[in-house]
N, C-alpha and C. Protein backbone atom coordinates (compact mmCIF):
# COMPACT_ATOMS: atom_id res chain seq x y z
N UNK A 1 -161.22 24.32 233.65
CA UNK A 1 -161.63 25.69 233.68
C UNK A 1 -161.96 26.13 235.11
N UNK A 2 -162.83 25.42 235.88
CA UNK A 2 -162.90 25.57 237.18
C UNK A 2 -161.56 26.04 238.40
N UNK A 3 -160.69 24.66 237.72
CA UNK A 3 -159.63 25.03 238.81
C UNK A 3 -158.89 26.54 238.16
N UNK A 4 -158.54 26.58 237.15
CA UNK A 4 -157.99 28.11 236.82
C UNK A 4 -158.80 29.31 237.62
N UNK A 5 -160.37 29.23 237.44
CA UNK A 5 -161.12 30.00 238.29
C UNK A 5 -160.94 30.24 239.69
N UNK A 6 -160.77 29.30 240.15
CA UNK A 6 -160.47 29.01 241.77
C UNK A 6 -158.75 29.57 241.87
N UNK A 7 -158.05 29.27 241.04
CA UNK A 7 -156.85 29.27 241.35
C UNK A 7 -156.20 31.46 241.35
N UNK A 8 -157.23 31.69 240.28
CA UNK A 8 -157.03 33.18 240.48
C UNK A 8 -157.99 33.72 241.01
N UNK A 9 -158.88 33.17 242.03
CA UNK A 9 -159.12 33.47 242.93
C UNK A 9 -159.17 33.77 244.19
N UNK A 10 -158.01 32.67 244.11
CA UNK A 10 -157.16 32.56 245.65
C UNK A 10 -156.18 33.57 245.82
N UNK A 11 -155.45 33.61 244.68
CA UNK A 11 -154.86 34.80 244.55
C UNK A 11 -154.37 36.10 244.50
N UNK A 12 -156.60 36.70 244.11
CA UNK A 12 -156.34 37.66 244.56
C UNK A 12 -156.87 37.62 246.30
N UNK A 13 -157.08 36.64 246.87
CA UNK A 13 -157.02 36.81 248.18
C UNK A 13 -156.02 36.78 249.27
N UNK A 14 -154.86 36.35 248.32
CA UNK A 14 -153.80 36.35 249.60
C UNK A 14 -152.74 37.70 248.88
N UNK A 15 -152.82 38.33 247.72
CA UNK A 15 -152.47 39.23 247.91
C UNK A 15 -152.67 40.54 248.65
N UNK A 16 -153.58 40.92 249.62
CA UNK A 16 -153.74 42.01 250.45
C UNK A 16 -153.09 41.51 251.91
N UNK A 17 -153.15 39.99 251.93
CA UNK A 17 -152.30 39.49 253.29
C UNK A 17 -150.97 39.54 253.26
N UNK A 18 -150.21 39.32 251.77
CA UNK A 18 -148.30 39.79 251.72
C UNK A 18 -148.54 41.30 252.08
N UNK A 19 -149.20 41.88 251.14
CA UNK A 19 -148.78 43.11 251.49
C UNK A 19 -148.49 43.89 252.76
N UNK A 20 -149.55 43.12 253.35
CA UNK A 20 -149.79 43.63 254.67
C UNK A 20 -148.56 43.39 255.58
N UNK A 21 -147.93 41.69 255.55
CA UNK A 21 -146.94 40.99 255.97
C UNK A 21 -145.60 41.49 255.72
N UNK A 22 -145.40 42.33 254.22
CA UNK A 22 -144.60 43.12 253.92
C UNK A 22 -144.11 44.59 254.74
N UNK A 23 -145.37 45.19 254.68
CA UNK A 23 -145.31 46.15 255.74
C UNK A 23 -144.98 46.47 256.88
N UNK A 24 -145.36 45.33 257.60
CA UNK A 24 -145.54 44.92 258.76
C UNK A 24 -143.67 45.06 259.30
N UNK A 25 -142.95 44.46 258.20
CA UNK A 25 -141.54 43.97 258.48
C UNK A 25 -140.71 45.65 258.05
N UNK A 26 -141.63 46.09 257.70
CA UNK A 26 -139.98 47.57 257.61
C UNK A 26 -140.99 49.04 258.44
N UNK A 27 -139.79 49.00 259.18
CA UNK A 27 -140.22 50.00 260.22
C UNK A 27 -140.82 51.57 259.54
N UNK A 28 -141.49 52.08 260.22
CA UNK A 28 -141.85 52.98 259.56
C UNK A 28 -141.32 54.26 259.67
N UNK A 29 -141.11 54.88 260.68
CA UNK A 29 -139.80 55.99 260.99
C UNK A 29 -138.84 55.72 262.30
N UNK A 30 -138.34 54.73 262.54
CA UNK A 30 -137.54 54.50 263.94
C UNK A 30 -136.15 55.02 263.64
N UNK A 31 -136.51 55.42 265.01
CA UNK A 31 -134.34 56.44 265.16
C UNK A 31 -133.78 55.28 265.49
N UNK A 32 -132.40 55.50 264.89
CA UNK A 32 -131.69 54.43 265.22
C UNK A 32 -131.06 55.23 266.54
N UNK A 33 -130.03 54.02 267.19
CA UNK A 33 -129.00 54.35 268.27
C UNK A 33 -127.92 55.18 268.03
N UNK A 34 -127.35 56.35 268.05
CA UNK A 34 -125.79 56.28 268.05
C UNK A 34 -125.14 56.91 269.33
N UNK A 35 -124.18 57.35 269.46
CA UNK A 35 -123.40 57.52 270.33
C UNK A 35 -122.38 59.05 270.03
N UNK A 36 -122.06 59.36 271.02
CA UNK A 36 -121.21 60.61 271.11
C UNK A 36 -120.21 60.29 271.08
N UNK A 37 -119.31 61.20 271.07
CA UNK A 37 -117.78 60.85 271.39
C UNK A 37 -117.34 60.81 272.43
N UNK A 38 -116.03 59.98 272.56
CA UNK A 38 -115.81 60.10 274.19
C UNK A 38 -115.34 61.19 274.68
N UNK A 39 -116.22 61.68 275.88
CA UNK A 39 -115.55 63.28 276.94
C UNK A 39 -114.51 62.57 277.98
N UNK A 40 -112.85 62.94 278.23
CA UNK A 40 -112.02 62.63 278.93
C UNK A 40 -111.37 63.70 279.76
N UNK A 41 -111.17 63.08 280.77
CA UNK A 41 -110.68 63.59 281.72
C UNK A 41 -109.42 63.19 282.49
N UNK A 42 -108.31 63.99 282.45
CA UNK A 42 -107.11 63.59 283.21
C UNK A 42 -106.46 64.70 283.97
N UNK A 43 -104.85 64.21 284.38
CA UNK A 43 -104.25 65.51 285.00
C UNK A 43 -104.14 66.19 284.69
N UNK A 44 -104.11 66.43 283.03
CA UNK A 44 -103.67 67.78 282.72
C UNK A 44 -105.06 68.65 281.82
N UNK A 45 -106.02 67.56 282.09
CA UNK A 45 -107.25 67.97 281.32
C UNK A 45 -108.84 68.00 282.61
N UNK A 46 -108.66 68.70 283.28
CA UNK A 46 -110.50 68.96 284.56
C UNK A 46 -111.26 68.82 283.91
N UNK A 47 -111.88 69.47 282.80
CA UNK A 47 -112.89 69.45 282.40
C UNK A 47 -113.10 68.84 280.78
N UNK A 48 -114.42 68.04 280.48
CA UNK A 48 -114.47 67.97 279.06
C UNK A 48 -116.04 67.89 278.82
N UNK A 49 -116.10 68.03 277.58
CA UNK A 49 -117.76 67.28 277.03
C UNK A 49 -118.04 66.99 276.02
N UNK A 50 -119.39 66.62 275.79
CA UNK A 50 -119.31 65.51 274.54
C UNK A 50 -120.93 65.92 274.48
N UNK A 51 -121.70 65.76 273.11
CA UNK A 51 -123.10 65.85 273.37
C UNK A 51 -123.32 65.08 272.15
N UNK A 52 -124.64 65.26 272.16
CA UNK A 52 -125.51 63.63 270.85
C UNK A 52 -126.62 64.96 270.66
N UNK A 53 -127.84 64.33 269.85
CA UNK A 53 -128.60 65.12 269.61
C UNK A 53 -130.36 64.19 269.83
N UNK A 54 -131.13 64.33 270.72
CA UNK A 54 -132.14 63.45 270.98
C UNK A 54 -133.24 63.53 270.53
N UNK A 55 -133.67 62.64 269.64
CA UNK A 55 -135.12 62.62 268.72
C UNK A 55 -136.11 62.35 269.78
N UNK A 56 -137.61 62.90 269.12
CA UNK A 56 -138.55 62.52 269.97
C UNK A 56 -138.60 60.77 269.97
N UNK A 57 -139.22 60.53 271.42
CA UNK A 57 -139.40 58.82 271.41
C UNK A 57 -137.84 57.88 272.14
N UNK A 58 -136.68 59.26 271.53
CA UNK A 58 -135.47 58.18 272.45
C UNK A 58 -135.23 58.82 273.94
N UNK A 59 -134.86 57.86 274.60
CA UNK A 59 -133.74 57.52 275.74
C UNK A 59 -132.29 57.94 275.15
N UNK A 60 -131.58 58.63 276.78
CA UNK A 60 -130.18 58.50 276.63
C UNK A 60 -129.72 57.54 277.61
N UNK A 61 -128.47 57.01 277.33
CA UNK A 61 -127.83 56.21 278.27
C UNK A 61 -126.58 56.72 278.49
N UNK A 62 -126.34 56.97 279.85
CA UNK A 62 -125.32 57.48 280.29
C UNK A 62 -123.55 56.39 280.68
N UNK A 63 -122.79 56.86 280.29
CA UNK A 63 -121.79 55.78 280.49
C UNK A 63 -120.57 56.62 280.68
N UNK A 64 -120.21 56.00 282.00
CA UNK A 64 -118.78 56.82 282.76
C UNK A 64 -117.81 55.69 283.30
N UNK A 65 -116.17 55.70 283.00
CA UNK A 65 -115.66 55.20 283.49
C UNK A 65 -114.34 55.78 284.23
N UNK A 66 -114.04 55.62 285.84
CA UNK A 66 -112.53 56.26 286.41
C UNK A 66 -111.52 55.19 286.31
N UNK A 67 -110.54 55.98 285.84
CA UNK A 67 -109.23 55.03 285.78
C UNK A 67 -108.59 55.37 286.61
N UNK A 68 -108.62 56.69 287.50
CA UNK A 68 -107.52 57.55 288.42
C UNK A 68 -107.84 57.00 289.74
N UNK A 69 -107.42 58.38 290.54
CA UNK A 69 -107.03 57.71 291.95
C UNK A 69 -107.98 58.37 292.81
N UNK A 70 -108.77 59.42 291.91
CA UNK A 70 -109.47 60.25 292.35
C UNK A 70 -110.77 60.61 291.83
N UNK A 71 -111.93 60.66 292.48
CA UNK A 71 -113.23 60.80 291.96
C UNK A 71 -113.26 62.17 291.06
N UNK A 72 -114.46 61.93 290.60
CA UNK A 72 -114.61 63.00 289.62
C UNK A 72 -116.01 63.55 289.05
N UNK A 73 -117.20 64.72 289.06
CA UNK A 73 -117.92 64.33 288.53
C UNK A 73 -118.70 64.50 287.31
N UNK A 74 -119.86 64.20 286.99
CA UNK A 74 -120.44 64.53 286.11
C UNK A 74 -121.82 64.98 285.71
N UNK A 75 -122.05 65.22 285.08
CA UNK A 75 -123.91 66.08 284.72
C UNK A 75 -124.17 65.97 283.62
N UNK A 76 -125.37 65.64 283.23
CA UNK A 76 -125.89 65.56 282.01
C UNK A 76 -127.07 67.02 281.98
N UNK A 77 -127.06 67.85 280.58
CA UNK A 77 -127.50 68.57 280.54
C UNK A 77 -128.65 68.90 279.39
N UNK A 78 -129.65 69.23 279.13
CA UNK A 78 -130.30 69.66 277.81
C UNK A 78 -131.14 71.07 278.03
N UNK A 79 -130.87 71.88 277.26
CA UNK A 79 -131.68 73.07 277.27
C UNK A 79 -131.10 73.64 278.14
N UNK A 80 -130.12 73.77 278.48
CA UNK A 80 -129.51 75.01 279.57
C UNK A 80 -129.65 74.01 281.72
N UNK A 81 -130.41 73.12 280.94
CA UNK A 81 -130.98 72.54 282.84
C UNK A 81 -130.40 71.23 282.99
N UNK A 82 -130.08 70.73 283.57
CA UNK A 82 -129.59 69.68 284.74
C UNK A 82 -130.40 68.45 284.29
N UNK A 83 -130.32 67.83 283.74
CA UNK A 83 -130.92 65.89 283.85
C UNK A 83 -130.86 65.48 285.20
N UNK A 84 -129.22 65.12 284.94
CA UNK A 84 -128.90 64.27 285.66
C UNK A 84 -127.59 64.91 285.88
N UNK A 85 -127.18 64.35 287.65
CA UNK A 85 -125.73 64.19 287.60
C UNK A 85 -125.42 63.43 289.08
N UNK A 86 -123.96 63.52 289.18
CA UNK A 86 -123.48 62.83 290.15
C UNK A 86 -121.65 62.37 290.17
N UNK A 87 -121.27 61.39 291.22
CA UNK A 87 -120.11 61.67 291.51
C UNK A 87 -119.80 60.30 290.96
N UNK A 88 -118.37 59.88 290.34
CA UNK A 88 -117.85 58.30 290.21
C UNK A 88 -116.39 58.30 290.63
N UNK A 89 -116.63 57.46 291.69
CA UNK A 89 -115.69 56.87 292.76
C UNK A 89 -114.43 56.44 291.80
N UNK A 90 -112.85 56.51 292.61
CA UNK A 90 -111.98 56.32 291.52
C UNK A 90 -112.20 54.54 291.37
N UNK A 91 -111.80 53.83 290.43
CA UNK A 91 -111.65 53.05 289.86
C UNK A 91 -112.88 52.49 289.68
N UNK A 92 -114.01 53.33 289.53
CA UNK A 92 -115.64 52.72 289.47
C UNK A 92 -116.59 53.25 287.90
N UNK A 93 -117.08 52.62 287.52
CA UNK A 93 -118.00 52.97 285.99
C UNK A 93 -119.25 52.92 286.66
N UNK A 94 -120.01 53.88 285.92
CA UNK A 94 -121.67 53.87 285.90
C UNK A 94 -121.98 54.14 285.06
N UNK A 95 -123.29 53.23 285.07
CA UNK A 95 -123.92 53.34 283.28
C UNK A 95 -125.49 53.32 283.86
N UNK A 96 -126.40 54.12 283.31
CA UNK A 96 -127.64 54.02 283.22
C UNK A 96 -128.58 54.88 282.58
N UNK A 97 -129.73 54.85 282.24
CA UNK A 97 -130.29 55.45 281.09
C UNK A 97 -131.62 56.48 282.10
N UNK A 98 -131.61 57.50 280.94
CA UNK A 98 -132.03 58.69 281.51
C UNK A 98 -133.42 59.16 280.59
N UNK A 99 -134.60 59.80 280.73
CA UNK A 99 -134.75 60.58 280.02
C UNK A 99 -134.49 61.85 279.96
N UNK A 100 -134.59 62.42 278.70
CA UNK A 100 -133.84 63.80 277.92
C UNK A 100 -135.08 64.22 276.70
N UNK A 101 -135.42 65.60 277.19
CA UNK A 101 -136.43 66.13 276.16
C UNK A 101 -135.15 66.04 274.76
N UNK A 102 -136.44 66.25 273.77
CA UNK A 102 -135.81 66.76 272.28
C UNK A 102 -135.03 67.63 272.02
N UNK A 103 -133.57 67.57 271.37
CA UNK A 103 -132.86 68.58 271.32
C UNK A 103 -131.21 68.10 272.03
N UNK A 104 -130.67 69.01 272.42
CA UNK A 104 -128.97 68.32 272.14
C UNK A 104 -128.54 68.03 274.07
N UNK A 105 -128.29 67.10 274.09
CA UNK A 105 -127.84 66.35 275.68
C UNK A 105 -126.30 66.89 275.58
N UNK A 106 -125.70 67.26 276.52
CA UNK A 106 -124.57 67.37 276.81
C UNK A 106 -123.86 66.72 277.91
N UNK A 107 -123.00 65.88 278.27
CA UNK A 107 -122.33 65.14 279.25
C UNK A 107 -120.73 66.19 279.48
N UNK A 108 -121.34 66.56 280.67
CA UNK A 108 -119.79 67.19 281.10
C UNK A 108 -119.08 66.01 282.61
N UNK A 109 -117.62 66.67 281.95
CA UNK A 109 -117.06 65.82 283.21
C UNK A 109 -115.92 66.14 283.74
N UNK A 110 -116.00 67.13 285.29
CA UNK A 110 -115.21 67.84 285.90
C UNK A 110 -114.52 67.24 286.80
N UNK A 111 -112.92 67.15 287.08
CA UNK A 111 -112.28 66.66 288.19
C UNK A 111 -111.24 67.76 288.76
N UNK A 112 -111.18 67.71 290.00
CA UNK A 112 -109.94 68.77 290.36
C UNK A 112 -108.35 68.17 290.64
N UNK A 113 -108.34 67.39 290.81
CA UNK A 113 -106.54 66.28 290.65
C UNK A 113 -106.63 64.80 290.78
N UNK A 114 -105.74 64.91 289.93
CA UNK A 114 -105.26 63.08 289.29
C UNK A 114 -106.29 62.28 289.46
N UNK A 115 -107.21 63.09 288.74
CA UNK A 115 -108.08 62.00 288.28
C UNK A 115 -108.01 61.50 286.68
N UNK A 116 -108.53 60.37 286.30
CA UNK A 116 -108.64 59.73 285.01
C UNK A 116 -109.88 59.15 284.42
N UNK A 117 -110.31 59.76 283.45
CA UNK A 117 -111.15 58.71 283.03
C UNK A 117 -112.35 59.47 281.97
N UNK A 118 -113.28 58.72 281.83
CA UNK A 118 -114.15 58.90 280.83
C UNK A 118 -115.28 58.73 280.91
N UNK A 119 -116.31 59.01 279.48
CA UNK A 119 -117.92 59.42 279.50
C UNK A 119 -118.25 59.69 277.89
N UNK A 120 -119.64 58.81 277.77
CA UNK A 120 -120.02 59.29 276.68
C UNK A 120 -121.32 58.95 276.43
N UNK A 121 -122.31 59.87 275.53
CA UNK A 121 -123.83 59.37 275.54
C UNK A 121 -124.38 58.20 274.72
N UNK A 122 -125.09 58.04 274.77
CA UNK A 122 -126.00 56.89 273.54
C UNK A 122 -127.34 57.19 273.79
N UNK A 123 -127.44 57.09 272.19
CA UNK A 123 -129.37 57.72 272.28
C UNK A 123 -129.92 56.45 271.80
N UNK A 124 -131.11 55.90 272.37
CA UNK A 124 -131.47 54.81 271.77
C UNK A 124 -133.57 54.49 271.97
């Protein structure tokens, strides 16, 4: 009789510790990562863009690659204003992460001849 006593006693003591352990393991509102589509740029195409949409709490990461012979550049935009921008050398990629208030990032990417290449966001 004792040990039955003891034994649902223990029991109800380690049930408030699963629960807790349970909890613990599923996130409670986290954004996941995704990605935009790719914005391209060639000879017969100067300009393109691509945008994502950024929850509070994420980062964007910026990712550009030239395939041409000729530089080309780009800007990241939200709310009408300027992030980020800059130039990528022909046959050169840059990738690096930015912050971006809440609301929709846009990646444009302008070249004036034979240039090639690409860009696209990730929110994470």
């Amino acid at each position: 009789m004792y040990n039955q006593k003891k034994l649902k006693s223990n029991k109800k003591l380690l049930l408030p510790f699963l629960a807790l352990f349970f909890a613990l393991l599923i996130p409670v509102s986290q954004a996941s990562a995704a990605y935009s589509s790719w914005a391209t740029v060639g000879p017969n195409k100067t300009y393109d863009s691509t945008s994502i949409y950024v929850q509070a709490g994420q980062s964007v990461n910026v990712t550009v690659h030239n395939t041409g012979n000729s530089s080309f550049n780009f800007r990241v935009t939200s709310g009408g204003k300027t992030i980020t921008s800059g130039m990528v050398s022909a046959g050169a990629s840059k990738s690096y992460s930015t912050g971006v208030p809440v609301g929709t990032a846009v990646l444009h990417l302008q070249c004036t001849s034979s240039c090639s290449g690409q860009g696209r966001l990730q929110t994470y």
